[in-house]
PDB file of N, CA and C in Angstrom:
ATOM      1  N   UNK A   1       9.743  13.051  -9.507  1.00  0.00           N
ATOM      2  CA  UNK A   1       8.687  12.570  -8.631  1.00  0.00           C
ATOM      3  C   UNK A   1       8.791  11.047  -8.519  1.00  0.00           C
ATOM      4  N   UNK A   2       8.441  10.301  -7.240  1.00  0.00           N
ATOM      5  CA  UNK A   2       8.993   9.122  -7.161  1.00  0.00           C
ATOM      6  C   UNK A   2       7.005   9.005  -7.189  1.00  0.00           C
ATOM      7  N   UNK A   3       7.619   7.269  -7.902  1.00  0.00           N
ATOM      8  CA  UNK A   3       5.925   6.631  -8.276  1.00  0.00           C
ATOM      9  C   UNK A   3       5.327   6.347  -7.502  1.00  0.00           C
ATOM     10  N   UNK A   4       6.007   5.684  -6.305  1.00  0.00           N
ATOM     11  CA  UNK A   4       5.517   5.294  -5.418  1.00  0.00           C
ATOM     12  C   UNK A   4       5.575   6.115  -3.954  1.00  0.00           C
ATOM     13  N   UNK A   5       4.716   6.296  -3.241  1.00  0.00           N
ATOM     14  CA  UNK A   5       4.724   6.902  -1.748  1.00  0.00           C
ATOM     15  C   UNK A   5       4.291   5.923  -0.522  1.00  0.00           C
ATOM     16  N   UNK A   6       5.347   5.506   0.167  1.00  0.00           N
ATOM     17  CA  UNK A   6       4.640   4.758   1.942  1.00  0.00           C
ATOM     18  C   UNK A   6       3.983   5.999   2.189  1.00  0.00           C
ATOM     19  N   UNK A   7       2.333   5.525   2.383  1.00  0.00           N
ATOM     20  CA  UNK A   7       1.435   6.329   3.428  1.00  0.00           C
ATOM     21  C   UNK A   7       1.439   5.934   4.930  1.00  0.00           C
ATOM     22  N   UNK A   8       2.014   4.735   5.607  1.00  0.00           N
ATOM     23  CA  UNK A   8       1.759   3.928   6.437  1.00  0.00           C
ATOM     24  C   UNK A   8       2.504   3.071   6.671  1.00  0.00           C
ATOM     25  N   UNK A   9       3.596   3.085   7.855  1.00  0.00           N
ATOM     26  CA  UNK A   9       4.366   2.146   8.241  1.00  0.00           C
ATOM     27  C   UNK A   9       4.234   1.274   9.922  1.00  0.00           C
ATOM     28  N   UNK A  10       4.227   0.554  10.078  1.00  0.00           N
ATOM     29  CA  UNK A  10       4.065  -0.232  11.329  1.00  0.00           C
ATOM     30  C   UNK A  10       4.805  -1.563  11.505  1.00  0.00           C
ATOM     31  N   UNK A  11       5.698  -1.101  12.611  1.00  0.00           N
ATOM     32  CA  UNK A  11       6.243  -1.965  13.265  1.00  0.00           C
ATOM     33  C   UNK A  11       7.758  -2.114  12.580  1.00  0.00           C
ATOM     34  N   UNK A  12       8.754  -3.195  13.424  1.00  0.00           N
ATOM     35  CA  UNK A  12       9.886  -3.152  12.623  1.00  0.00           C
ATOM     36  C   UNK A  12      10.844  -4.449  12.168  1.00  0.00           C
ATOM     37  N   UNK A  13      10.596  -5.272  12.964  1.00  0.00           N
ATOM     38  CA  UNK A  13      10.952  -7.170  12.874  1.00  0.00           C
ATOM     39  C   UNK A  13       9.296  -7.469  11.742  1.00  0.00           C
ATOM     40  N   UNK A  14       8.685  -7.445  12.047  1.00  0.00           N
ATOM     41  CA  UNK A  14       7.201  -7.431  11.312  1.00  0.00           C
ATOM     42  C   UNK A  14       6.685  -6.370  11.136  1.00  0.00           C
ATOM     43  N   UNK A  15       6.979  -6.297   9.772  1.00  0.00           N
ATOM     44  CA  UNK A  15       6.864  -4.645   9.552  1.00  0.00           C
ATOM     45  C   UNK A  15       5.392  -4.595   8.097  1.00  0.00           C
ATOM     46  N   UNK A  16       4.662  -3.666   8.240  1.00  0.00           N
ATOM     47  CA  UNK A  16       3.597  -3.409   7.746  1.00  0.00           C
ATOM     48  C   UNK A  16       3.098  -2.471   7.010  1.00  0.00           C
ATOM     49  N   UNK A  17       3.083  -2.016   5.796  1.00  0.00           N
ATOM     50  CA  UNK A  17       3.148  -0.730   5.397  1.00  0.00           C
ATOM     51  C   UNK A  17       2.147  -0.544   4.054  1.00  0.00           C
ATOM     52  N   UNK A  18       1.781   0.278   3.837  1.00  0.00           N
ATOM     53  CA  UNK A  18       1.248   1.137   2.696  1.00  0.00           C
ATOM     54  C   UNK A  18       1.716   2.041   1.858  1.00  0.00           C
ATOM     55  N   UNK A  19       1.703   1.592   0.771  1.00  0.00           N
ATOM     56  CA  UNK A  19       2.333   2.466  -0.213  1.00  0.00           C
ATOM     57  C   UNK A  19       1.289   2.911  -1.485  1.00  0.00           C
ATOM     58  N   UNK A  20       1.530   3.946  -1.764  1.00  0.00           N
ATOM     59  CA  UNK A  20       0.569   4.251  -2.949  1.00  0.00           C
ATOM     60  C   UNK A  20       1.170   4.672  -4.478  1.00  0.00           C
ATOM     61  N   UNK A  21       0.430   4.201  -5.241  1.00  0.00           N
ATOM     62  CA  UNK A  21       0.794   4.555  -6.557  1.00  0.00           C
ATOM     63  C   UNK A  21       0.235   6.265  -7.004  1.00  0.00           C
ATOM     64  N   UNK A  22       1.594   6.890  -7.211  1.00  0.00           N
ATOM     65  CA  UNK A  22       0.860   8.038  -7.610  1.00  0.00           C
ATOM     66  C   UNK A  22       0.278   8.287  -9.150  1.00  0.00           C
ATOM     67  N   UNK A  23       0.314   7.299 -10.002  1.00  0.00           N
ATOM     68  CA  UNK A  23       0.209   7.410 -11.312  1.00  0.00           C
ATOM     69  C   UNK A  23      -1.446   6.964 -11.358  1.00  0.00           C
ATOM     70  N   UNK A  24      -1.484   5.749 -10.847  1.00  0.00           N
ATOM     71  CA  UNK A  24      -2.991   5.152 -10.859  1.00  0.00           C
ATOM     72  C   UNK A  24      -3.658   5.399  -9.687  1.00  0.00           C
ATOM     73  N   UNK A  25      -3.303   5.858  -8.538  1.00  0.00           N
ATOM     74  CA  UNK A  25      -4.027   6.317  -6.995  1.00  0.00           C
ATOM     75  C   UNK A  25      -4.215   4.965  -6.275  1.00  0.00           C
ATOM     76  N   UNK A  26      -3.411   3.929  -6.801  1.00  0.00           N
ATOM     77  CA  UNK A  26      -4.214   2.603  -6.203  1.00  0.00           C
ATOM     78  C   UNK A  26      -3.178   2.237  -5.209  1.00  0.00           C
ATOM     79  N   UNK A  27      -3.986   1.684  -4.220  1.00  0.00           N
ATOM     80  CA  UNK A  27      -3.139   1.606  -3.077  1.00  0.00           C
ATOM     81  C   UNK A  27      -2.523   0.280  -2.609  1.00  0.00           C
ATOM     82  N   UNK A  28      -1.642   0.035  -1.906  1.00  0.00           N
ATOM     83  CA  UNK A  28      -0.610  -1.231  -2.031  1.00  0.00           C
ATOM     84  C   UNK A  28      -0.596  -1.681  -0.475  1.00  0.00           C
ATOM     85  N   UNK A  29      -0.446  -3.462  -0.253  1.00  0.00           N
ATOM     86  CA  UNK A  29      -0.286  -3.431   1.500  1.00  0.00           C
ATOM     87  C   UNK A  29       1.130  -4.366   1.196  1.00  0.00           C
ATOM     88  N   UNK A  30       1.893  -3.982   2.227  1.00  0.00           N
ATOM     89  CA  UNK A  30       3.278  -4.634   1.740  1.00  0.00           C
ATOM     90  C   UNK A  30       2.962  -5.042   3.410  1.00  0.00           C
ATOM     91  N   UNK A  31       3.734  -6.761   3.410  1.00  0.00           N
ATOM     92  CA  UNK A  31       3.585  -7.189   5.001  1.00  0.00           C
ATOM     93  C   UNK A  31       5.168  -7.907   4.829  1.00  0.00           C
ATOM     94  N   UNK A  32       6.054  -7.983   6.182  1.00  0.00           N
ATOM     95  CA  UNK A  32       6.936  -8.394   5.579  1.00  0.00           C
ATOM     96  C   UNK A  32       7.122  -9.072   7.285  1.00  0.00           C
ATOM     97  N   UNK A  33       7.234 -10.272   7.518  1.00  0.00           N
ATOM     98  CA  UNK A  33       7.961 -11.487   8.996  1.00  0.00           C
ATOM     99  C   UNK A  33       8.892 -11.949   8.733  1.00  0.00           C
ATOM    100  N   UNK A  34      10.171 -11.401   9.066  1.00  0.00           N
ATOM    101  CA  UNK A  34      11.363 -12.265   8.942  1.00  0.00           C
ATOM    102  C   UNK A  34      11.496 -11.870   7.690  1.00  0.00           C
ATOM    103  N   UNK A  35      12.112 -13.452   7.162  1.00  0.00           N
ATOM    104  CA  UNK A  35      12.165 -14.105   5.776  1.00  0.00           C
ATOM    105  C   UNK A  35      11.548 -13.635   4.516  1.00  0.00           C
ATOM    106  N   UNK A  36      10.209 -13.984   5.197  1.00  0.00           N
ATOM    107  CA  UNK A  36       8.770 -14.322   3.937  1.00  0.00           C
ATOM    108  C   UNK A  36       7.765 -12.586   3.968  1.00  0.00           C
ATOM    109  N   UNK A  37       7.794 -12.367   3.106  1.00  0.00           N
ATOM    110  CA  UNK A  37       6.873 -10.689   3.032  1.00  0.00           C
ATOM    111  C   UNK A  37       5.923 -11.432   1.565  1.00  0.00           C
ATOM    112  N   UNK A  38       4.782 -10.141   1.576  1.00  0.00           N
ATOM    113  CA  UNK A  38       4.049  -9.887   0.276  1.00  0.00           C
ATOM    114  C   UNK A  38       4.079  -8.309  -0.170  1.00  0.00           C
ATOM    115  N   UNK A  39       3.185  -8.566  -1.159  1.00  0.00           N
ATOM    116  CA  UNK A  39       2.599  -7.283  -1.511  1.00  0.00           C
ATOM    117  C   UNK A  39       1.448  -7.379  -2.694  1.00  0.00           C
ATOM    118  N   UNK A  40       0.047  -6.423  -2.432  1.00  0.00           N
ATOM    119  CA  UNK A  40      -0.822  -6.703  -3.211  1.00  0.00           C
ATOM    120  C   UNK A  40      -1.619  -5.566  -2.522  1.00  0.00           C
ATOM    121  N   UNK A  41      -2.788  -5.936  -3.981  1.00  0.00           N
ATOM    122  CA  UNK A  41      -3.722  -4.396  -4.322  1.00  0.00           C
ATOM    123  C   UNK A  41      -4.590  -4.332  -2.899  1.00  0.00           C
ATOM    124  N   UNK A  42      -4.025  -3.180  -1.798  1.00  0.00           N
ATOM    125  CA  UNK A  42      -5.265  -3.187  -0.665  1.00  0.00           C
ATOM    126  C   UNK A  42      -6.900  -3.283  -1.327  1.00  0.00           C
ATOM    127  N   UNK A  43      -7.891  -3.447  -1.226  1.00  0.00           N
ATOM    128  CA  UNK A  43      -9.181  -4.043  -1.605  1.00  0.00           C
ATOM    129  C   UNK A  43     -10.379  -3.421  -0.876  1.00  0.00           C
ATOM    130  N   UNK A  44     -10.966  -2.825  -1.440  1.00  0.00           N
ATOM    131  CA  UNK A  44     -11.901  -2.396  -0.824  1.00  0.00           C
ATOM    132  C   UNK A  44     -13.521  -3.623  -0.084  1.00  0.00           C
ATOM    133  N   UNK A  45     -14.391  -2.741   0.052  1.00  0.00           N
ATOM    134  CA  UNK A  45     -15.229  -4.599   1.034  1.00  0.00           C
ATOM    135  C   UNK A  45     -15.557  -4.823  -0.447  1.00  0.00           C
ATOM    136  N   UNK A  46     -15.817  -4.550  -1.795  1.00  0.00           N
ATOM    137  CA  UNK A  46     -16.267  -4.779  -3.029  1.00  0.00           C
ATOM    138  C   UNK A  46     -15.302  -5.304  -3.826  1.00  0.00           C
ATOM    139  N   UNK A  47     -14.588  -5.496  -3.153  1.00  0.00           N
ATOM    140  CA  UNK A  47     -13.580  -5.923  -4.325  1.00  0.00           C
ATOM    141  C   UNK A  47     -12.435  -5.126  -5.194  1.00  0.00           C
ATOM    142  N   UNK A  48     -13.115  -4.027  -4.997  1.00  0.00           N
ATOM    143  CA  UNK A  48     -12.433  -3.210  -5.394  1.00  0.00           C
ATOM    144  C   UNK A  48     -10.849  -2.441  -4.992  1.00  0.00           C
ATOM    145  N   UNK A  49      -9.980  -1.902  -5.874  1.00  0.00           N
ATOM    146  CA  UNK A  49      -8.961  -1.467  -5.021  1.00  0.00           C
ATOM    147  C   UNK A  49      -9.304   0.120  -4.530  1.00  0.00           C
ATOM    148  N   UNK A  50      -8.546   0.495  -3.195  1.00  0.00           N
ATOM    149  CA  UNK A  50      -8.652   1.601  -2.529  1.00  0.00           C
ATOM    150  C   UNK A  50      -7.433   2.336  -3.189  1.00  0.00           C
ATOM    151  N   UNK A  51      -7.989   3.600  -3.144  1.00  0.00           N
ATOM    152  CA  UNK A  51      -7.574   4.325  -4.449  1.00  0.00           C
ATOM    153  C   UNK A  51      -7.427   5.426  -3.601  1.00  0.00           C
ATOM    154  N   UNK A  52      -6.717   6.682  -4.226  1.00  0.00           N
ATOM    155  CA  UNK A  52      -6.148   8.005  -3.653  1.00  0.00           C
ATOM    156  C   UNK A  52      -7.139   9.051  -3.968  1.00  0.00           C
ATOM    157  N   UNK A  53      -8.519   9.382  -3.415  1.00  0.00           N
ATOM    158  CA  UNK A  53      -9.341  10.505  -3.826  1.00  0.00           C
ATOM    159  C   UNK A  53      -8.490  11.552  -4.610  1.00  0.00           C
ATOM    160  N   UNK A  54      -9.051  11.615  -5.868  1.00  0.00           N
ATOM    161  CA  UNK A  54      -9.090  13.017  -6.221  1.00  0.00           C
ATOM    162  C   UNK A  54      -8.733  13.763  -6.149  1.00  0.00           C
ATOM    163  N   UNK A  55      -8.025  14.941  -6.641  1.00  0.00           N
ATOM    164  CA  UNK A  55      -7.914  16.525  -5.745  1.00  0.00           C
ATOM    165  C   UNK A  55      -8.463  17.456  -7.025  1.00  0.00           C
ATOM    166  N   UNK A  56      -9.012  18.227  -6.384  1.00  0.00           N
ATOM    167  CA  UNK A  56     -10.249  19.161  -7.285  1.00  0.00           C
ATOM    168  C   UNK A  56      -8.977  19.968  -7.821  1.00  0.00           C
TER     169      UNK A  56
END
Protein backbone atom coordinates (compact mmCIF):
# COMPACT_ATOMS: atom_id res chain seq x y z
CA UNK A 1 0.00 0.00 0.00
CA UNK A 2 1.51 3.30 -1.00
CA UNK A 3 1.35 6.10 1.99
CA UNK A 4 0.53 8.54 0.12
CA UNK A 5 -2.60 9.08 -2.45
CA UNK A 6 -3.12 12.39 -5.09
CA UNK A 7 -6.88 13.03 -4.46
CA UNK A 8 -6.66 16.10 -6.79
CA UNK A 9 -4.68 17.25 -9.62
CA UNK A 10 -4.93 20.59 -11.63
CA UNK A 11 -3.34 21.93 -14.31
CA UNK A 12 0.12 21.15 -15.90
CA UNK A 13 3.03 24.10 -16.35
CA UNK A 14 1.33 25.18 -12.81
CA UNK A 15 0.31 22.32 -11.50
CA UNK A 16 -1.81 21.88 -8.21
CA UNK A 17 -2.57 18.90 -6.35
CA UNK A 18 -3.71 17.03 -3.26
CA UNK A 19 -2.40 14.30 -1.76
CA UNK A 20 -3.38 12.42 1.29
CA UNK A 21 -1.76 10.58 3.97
CA UNK A 22 -3.22 7.28 4.41
CA UNK A 23 -1.62 6.52 7.78
CA UNK A 24 -2.72 9.84 9.60
CA UNK A 25 -5.85 10.92 7.07
CA UNK A 26 -4.22 14.35 6.93
CA UNK A 27 -4.34 16.02 3.91
CA UNK A 28 -1.47 17.75 1.83
CA UNK A 29 -1.60 20.87 -0.93
CA UNK A 30 1.41 20.51 -3.17
CA UNK A 31 1.59 23.82 -5.67
CA UNK A 32 4.31 23.69 -8.04
CA UNK A 33 5.22 27.22 -11.05
CA UNK A 34 8.01 26.45 -13.00
CA UNK A 35 11.05 26.31 -10.81
CA UNK A 36 9.69 27.10 -7.28
CA UNK A 37 6.74 24.53 -5.77
CA UNK A 38 5.60 23.87 -1.96
CA UNK A 39 3.94 21.60 0.07
CA UNK A 40 2.05 21.80 3.43
CA UNK A 41 -0.74 20.63 5.84
CA UNK A 42 -4.15 21.79 3.78
CA UNK A 43 -5.91 23.68 6.99
CA UNK A 44 -9.06 23.76 7.87
CA UNK A 45 -10.92 27.68 8.65
CA UNK A 46 -9.68 26.56 12.50
CA UNK A 47 -6.60 25.86 11.99
CA UNK A 48 -6.88 22.75 11.87
CA UNK A 49 -5.68 20.08 9.29
CA UNK A 50 -8.35 18.49 6.83
CA UNK A 51 -8.30 15.03 7.42
CA UNK A 52 -9.79 11.79 5.56
CA UNK A 53 -13.32 10.97 7.39
CA UNK A 54 -13.49 7.83 8.87
CA UNK A 55 -14.91 4.69 7.44
CA UNK A 56 -17.31 2.85 9.81
Amino acid sequence: MERFQKVYSQGVIEKTEIWADTVSGIHYLFHRNGNASGFTPLLNRDGTPVTTPEQP
